[in-house]
PDB file of N, CA and C in Angstrom:
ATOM      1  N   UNK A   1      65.781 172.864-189.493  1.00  0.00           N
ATOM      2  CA  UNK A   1      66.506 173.714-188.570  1.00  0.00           C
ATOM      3  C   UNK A   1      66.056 175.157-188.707  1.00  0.00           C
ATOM      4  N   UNK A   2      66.299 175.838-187.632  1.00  0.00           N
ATOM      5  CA  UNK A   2      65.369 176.662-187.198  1.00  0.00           C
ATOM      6  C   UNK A   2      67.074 178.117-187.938  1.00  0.00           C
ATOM      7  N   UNK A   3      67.872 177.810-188.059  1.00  0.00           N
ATOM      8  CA  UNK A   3      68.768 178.538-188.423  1.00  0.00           C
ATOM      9  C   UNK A   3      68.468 180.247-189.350  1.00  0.00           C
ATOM     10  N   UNK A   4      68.016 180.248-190.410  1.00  0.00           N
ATOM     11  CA  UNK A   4      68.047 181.331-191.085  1.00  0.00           C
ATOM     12  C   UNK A   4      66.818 181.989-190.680  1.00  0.00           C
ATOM     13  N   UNK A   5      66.040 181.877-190.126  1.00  0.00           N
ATOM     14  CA  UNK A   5      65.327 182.674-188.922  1.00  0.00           C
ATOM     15  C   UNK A   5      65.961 183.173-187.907  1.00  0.00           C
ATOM     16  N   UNK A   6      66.641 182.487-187.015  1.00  0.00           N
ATOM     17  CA  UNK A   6      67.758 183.075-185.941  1.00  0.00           C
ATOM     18  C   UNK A   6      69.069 183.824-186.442  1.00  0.00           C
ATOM     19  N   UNK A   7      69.469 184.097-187.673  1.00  0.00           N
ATOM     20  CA  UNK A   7      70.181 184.645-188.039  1.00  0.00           C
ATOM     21  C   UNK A   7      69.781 185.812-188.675  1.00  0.00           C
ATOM     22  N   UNK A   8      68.669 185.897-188.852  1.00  0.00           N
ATOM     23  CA  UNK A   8      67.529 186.847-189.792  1.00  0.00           C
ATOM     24  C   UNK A   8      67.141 187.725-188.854  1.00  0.00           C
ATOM     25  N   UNK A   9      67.274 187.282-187.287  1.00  0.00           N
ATOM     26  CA  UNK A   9      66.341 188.217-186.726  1.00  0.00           C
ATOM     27  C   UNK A   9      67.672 188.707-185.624  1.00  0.00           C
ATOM     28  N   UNK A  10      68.683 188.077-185.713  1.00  0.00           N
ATOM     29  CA  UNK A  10      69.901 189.029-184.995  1.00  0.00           C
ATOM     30  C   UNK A  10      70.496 190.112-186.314  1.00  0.00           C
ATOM     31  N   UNK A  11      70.155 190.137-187.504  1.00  0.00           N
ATOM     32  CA  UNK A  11      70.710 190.921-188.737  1.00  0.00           C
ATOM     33  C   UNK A  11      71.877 190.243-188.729  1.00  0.00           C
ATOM     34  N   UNK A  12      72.537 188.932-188.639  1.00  0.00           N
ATOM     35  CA  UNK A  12      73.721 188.741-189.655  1.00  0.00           C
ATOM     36  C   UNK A  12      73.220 188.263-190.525  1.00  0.00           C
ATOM     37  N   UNK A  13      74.537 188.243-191.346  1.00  0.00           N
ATOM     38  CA  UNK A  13      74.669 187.798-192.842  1.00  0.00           C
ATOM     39  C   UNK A  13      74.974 186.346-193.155  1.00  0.00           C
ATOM     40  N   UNK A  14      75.058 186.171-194.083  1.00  0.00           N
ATOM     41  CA  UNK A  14      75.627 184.396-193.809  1.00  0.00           C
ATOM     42  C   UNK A  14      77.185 184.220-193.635  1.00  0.00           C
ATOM     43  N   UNK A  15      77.773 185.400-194.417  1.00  0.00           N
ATOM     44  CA  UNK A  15      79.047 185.475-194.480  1.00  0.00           C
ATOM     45  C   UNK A  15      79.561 185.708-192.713  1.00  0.00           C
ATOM     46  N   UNK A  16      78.876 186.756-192.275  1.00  0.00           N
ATOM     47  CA  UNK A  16      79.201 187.075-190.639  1.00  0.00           C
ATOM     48  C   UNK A  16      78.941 185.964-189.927  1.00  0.00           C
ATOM     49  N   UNK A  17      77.936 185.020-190.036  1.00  0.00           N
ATOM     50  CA  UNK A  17      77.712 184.107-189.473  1.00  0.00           C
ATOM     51  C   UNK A  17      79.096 182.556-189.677  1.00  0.00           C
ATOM     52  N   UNK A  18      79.375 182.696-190.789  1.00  0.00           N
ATOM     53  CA  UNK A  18      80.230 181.368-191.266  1.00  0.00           C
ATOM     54  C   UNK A  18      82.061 181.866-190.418  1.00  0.00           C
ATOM     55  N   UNK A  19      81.618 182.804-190.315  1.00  0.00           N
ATOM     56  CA  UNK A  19      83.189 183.603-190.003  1.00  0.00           C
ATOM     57  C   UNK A  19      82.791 183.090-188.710  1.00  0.00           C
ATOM     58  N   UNK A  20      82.059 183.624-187.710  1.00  0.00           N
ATOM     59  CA  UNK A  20      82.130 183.299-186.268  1.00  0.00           C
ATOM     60  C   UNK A  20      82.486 182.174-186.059  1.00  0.00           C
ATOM     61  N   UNK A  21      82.110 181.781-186.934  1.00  0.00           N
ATOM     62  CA  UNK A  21      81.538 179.837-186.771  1.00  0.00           C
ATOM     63  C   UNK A  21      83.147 178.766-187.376  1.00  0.00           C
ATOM     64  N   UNK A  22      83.701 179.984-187.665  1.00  0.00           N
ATOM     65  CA  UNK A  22      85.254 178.812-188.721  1.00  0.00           C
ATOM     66  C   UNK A  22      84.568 177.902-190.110  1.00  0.00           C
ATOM     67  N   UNK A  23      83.889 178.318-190.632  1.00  0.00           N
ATOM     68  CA  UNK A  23      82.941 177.617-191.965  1.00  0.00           C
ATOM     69  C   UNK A  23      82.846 178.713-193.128  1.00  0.00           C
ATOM     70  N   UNK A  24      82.483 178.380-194.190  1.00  0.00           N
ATOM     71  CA  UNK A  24      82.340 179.080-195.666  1.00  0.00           C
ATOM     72  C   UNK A  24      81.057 179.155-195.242  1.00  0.00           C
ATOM     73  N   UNK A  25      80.706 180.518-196.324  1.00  0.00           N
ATOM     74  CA  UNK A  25      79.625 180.979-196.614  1.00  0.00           C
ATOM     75  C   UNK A  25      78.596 179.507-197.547  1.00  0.00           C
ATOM     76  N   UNK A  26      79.341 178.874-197.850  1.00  0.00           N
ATOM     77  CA  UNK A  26      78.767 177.747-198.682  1.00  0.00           C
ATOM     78  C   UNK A  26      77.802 176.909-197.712  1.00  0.00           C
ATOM     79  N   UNK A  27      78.942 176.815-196.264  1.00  0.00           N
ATOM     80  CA  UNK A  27      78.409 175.881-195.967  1.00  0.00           C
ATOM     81  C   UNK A  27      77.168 176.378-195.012  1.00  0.00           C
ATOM     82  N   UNK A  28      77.244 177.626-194.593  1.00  0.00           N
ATOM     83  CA  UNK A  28      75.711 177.911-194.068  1.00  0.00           C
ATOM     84  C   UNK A  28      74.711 177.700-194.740  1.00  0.00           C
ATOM     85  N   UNK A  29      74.842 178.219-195.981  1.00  0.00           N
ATOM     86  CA  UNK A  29      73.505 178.173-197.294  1.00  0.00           C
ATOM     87  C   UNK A  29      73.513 176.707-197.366  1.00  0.00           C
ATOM     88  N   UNK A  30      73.981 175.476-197.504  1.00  0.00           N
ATOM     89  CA  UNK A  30      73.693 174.212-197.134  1.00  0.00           C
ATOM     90  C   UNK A  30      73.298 174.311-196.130  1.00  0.00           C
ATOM     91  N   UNK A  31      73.257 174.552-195.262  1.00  0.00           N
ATOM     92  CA  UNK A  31      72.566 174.118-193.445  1.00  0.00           C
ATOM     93  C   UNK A  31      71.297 175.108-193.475  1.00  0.00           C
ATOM     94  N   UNK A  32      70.930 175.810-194.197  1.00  0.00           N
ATOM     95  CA  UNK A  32      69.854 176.731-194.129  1.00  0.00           C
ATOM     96  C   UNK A  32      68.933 176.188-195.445  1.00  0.00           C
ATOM     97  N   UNK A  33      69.360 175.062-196.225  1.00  0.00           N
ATOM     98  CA  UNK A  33      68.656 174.912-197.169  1.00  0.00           C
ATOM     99  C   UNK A  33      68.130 173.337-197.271  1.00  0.00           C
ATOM    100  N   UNK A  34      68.827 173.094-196.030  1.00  0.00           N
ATOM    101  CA  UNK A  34      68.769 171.169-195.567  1.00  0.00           C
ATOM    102  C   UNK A  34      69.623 170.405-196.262  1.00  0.00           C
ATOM    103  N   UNK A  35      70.546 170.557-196.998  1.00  0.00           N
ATOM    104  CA  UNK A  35      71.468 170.025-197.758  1.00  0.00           C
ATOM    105  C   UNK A  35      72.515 169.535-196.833  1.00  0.00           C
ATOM    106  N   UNK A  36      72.539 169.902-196.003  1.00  0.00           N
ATOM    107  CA  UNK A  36      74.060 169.329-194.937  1.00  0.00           C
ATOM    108  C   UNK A  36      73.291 170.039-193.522  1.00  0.00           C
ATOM    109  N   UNK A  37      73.527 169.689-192.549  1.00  0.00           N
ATOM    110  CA  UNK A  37      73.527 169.843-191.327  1.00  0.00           C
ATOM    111  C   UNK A  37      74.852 170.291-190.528  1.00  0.00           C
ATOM    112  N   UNK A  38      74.904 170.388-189.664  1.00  0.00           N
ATOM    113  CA  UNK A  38      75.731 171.005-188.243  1.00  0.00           C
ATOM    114  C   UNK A  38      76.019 169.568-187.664  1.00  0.00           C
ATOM    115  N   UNK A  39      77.812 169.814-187.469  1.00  0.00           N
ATOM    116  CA  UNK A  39      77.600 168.529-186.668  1.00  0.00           C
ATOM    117  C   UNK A  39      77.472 168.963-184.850  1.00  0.00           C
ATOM    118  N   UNK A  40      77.590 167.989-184.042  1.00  0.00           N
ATOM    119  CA  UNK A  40      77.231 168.762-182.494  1.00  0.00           C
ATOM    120  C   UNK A  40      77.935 169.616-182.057  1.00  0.00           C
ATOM    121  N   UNK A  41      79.201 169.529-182.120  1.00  0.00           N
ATOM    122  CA  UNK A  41      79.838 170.947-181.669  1.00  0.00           C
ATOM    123  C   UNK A  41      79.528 171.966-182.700  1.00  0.00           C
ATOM    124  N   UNK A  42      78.983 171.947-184.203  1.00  0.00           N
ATOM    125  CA  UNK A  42      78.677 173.282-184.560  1.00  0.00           C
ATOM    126  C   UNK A  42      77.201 173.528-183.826  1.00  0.00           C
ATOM    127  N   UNK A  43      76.601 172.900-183.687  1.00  0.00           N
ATOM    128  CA  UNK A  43      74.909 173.246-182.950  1.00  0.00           C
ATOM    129  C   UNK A  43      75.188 173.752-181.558  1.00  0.00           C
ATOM    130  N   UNK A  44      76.503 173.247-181.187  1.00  0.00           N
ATOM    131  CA  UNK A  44      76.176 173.893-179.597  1.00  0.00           C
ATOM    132  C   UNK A  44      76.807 175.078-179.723  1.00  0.00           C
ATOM    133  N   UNK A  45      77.928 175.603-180.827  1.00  0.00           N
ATOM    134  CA  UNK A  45      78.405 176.828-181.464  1.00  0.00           C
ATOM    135  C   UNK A  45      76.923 177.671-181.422  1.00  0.00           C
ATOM    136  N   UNK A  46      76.179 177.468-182.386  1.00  0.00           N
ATOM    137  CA  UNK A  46      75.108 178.192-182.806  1.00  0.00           C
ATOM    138  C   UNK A  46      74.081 178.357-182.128  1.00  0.00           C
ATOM    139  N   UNK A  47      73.866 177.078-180.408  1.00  0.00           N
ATOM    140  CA  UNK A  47      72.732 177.388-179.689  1.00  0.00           C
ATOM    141  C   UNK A  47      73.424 178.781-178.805  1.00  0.00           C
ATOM    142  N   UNK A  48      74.604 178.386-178.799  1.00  0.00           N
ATOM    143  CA  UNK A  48      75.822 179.504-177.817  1.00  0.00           C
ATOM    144  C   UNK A  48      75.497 181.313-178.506  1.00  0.00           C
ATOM    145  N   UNK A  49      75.949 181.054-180.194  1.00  0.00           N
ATOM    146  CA  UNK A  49      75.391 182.226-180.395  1.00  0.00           C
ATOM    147  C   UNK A  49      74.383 183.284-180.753  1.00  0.00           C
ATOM    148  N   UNK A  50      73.414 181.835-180.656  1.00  0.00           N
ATOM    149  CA  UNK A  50      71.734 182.802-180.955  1.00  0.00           C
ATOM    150  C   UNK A  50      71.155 182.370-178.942  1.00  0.00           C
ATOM    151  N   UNK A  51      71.557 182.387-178.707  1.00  0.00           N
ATOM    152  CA  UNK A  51      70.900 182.448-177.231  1.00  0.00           C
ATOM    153  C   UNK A  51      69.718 180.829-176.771  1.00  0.00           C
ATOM    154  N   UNK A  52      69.712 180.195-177.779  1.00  0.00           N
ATOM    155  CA  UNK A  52      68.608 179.288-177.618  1.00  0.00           C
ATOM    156  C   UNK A  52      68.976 177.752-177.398  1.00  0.00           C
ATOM    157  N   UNK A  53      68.100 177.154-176.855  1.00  0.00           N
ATOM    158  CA  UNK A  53      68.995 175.373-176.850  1.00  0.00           C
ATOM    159  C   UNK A  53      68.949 174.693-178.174  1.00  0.00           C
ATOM    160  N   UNK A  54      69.929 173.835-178.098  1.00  0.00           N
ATOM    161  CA  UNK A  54      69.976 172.945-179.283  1.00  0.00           C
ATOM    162  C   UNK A  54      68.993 172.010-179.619  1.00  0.00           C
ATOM    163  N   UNK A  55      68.287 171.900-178.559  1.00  0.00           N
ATOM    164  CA  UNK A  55      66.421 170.795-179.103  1.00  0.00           C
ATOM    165  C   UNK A  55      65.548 172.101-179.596  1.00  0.00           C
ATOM    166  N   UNK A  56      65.861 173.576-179.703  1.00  0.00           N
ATOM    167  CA  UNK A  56      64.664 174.909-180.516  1.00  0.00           C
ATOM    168  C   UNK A  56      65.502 174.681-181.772  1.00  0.00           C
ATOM    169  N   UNK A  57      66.888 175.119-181.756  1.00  0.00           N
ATOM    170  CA  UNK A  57      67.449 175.171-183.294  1.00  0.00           C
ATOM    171  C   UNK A  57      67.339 173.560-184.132  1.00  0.00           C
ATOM    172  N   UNK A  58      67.295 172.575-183.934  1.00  0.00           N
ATOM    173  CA  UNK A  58      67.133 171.488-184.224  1.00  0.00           C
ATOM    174  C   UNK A  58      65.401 171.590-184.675  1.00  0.00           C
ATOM    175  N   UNK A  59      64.654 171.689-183.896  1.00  0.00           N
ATOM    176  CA  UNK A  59      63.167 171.416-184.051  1.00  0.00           C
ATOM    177  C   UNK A  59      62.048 170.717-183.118  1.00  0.00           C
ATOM    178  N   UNK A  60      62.799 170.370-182.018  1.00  0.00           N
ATOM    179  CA  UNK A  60      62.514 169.654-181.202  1.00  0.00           C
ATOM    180  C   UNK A  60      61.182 170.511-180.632  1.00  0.00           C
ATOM    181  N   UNK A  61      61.926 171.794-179.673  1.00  0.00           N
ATOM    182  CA  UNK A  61      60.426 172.610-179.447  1.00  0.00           C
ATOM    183  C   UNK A  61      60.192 173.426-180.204  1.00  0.00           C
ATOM    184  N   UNK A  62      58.584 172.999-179.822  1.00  0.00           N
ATOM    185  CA  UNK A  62      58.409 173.877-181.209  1.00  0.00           C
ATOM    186  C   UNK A  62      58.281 175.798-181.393  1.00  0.00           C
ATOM    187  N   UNK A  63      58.510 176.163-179.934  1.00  0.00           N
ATOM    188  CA  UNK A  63      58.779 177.782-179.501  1.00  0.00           C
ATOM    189  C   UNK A  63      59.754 178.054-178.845  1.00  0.00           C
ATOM    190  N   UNK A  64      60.586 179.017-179.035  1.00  0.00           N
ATOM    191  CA  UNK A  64      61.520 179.141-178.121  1.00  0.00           C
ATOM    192  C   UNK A  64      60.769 179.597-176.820  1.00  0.00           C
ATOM    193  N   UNK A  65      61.469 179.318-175.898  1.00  0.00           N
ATOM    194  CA  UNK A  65      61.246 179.121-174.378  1.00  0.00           C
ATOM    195  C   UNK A  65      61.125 180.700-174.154  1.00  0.00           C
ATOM    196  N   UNK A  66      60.300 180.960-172.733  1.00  0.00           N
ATOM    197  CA  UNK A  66      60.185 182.477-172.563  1.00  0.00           C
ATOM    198  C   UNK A  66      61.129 183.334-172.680  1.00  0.00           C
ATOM    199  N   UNK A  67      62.680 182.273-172.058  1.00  0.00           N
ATOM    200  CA  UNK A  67      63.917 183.582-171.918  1.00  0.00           C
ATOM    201  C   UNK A  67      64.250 183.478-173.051  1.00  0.00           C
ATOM    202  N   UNK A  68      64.074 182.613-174.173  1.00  0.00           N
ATOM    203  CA  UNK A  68      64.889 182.723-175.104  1.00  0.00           C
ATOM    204  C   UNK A  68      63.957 183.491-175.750  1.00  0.00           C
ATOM    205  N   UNK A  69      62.606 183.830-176.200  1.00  0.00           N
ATOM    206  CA  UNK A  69      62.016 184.993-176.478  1.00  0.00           C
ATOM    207  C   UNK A  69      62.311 186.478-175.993  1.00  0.00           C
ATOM    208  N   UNK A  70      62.635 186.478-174.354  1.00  0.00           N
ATOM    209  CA  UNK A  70      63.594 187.720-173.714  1.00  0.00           C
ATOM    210  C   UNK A  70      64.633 187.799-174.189  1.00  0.00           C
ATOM    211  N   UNK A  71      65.430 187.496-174.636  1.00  0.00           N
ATOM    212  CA  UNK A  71      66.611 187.379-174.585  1.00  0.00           C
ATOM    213  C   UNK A  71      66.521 187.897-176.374  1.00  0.00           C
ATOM    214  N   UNK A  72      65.633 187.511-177.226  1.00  0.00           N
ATOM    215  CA  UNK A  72      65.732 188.584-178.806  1.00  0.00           C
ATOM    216  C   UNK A  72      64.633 189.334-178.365  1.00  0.00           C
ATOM    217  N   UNK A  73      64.113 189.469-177.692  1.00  0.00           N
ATOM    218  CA  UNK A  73      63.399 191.323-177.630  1.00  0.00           C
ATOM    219  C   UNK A  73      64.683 192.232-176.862  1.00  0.00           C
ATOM    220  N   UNK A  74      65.204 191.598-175.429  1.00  0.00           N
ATOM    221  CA  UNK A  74      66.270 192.467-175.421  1.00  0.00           C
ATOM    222  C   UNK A  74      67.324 193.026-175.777  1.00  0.00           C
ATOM    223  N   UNK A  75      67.886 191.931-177.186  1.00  0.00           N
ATOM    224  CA  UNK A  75      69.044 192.247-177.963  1.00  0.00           C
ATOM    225  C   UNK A  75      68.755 193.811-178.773  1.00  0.00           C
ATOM    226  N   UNK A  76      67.082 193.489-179.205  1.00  0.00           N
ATOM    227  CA  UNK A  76      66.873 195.044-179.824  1.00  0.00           C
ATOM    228  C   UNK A  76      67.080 196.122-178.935  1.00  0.00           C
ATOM    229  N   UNK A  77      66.918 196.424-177.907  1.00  0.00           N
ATOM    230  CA  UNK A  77      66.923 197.448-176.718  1.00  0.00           C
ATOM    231  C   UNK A  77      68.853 198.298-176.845  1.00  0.00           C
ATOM    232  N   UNK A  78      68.852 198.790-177.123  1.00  0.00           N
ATOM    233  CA  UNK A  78      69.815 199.906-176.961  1.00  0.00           C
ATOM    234  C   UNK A  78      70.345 199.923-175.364  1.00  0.00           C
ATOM    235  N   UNK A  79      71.454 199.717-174.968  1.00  0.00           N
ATOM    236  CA  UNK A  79      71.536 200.074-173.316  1.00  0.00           C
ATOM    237  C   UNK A  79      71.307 201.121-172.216  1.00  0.00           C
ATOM    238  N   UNK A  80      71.470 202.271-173.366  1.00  0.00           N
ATOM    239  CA  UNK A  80      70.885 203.610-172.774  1.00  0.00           C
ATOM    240  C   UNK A  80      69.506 203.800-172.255  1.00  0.00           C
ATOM    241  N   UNK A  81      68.808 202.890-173.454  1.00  0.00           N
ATOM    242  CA  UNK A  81      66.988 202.909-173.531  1.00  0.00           C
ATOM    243  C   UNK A  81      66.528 201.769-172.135  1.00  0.00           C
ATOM    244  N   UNK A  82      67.571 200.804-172.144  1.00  0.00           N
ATOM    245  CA  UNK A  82      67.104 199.923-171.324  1.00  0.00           C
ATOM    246  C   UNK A  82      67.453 200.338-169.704  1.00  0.00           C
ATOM    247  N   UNK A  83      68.686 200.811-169.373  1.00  0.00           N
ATOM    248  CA  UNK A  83      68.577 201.970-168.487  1.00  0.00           C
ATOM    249  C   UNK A  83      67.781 202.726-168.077  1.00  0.00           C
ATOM    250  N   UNK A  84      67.475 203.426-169.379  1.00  0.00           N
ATOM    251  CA  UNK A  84      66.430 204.566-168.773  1.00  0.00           C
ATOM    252  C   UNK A  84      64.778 204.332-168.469  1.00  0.00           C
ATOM    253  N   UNK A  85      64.356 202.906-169.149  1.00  0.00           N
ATOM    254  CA  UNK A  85      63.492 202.191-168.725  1.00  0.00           C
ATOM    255  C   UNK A  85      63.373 201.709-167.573  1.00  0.00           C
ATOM    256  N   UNK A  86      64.512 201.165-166.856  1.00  0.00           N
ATOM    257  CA  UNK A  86      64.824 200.594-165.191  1.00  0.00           C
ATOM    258  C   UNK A  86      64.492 201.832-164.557  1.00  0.00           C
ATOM    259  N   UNK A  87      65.244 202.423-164.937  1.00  0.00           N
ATOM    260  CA  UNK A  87      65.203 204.058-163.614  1.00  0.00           C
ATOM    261  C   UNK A  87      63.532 204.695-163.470  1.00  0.00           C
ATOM    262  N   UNK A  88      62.994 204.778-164.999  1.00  0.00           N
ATOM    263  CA  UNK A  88      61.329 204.634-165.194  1.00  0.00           C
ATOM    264  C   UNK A  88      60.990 203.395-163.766  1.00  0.00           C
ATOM    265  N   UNK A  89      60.620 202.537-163.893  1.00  0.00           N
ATOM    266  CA  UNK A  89      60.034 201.690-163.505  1.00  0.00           C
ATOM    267  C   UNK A  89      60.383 201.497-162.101  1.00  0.00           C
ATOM    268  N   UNK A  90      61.840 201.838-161.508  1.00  0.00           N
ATOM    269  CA  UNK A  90      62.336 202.070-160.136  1.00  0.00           C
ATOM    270  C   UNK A  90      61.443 203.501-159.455  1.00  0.00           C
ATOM    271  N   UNK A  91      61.194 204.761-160.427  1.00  0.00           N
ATOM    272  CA  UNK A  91      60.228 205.939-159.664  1.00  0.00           C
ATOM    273  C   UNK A  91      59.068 205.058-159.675  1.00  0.00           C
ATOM    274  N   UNK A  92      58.200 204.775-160.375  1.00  0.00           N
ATOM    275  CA  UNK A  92      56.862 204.284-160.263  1.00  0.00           C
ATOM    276  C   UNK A  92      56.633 203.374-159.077  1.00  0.00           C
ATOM    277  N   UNK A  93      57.733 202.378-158.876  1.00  0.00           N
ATOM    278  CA  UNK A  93      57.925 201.800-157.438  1.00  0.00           C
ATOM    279  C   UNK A  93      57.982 202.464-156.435  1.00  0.00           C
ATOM    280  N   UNK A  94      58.767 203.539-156.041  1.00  0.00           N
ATOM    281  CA  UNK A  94      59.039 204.404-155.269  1.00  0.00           C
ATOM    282  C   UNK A  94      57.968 204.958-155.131  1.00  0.00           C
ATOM    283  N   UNK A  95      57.100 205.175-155.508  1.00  0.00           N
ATOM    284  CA  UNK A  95      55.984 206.615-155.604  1.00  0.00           C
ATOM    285  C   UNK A  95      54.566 205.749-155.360  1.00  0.00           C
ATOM    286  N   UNK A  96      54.794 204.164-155.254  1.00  0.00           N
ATOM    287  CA  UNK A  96      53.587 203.781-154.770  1.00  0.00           C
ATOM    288  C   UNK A  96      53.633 203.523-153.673  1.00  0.00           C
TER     289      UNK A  96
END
C-alpha cells in the first residue's frame, strides 16, 4: 500500500492521520508497515482523503492518474498564488 507516501507528501503525521480516520496511531504504523491492512470502508476513507482511487492506494496502478498528480501539485499552491497565476494567464490571453 501506497499509504505512507500519500501521507508523507500531504505533511500529516500518523497521529493526524489515525484521528481523521477514528483509529490509533498503532494502527496506521501497522498499515504502513504491512502488518494489518484497511478494511474497505477504511480504503475508501483514505482514497476520499488523499484524493486518489482505491486500485493507486492498494497497488493496482502503478501511477497515480494525471488528476490525481494535479490534484498534489495543487494542494501545494497557496490560494492567493493560484489566483494570481489565473489573472497572469487570463492577460496573456487577452493580449494575444
Amino acid at each position: 500500500m501506497r499509504l505512507k507516501e500519500l501521507r508523507k507528501r500531504r505533511g500529516m503525521t500518523q497521529s493526524e492521520l489515525a484521528k481523521s480516520l477514528g483509529v490509533t496511531n498503532q494502527t496506521i504504523l501497522n498499515w504502513e508497515n504491512g502488518i494489518h491492512e484497511p478494511n474497505i470502508t477504511q480504503l475508501i476513507q483514505l482514497s476520499d482523503i488523499f484524493n486518489v482511487s482505491v486500485d493507486f492506494l492498494i497497488g493496482r496502478n502503478k501511477t497515480a492518474s494525471e488528476v490525481d498528480e494535479l490534484c498534489f501539485q495543487l494542494e501545494k499552491i497557496s490560494y492567493s498564488d493560484l489566483i494570481e497565476f489565473i489573472k497572469e494567464q487570463l492577460k496573456e490571453m487577452k493580449n494575444k
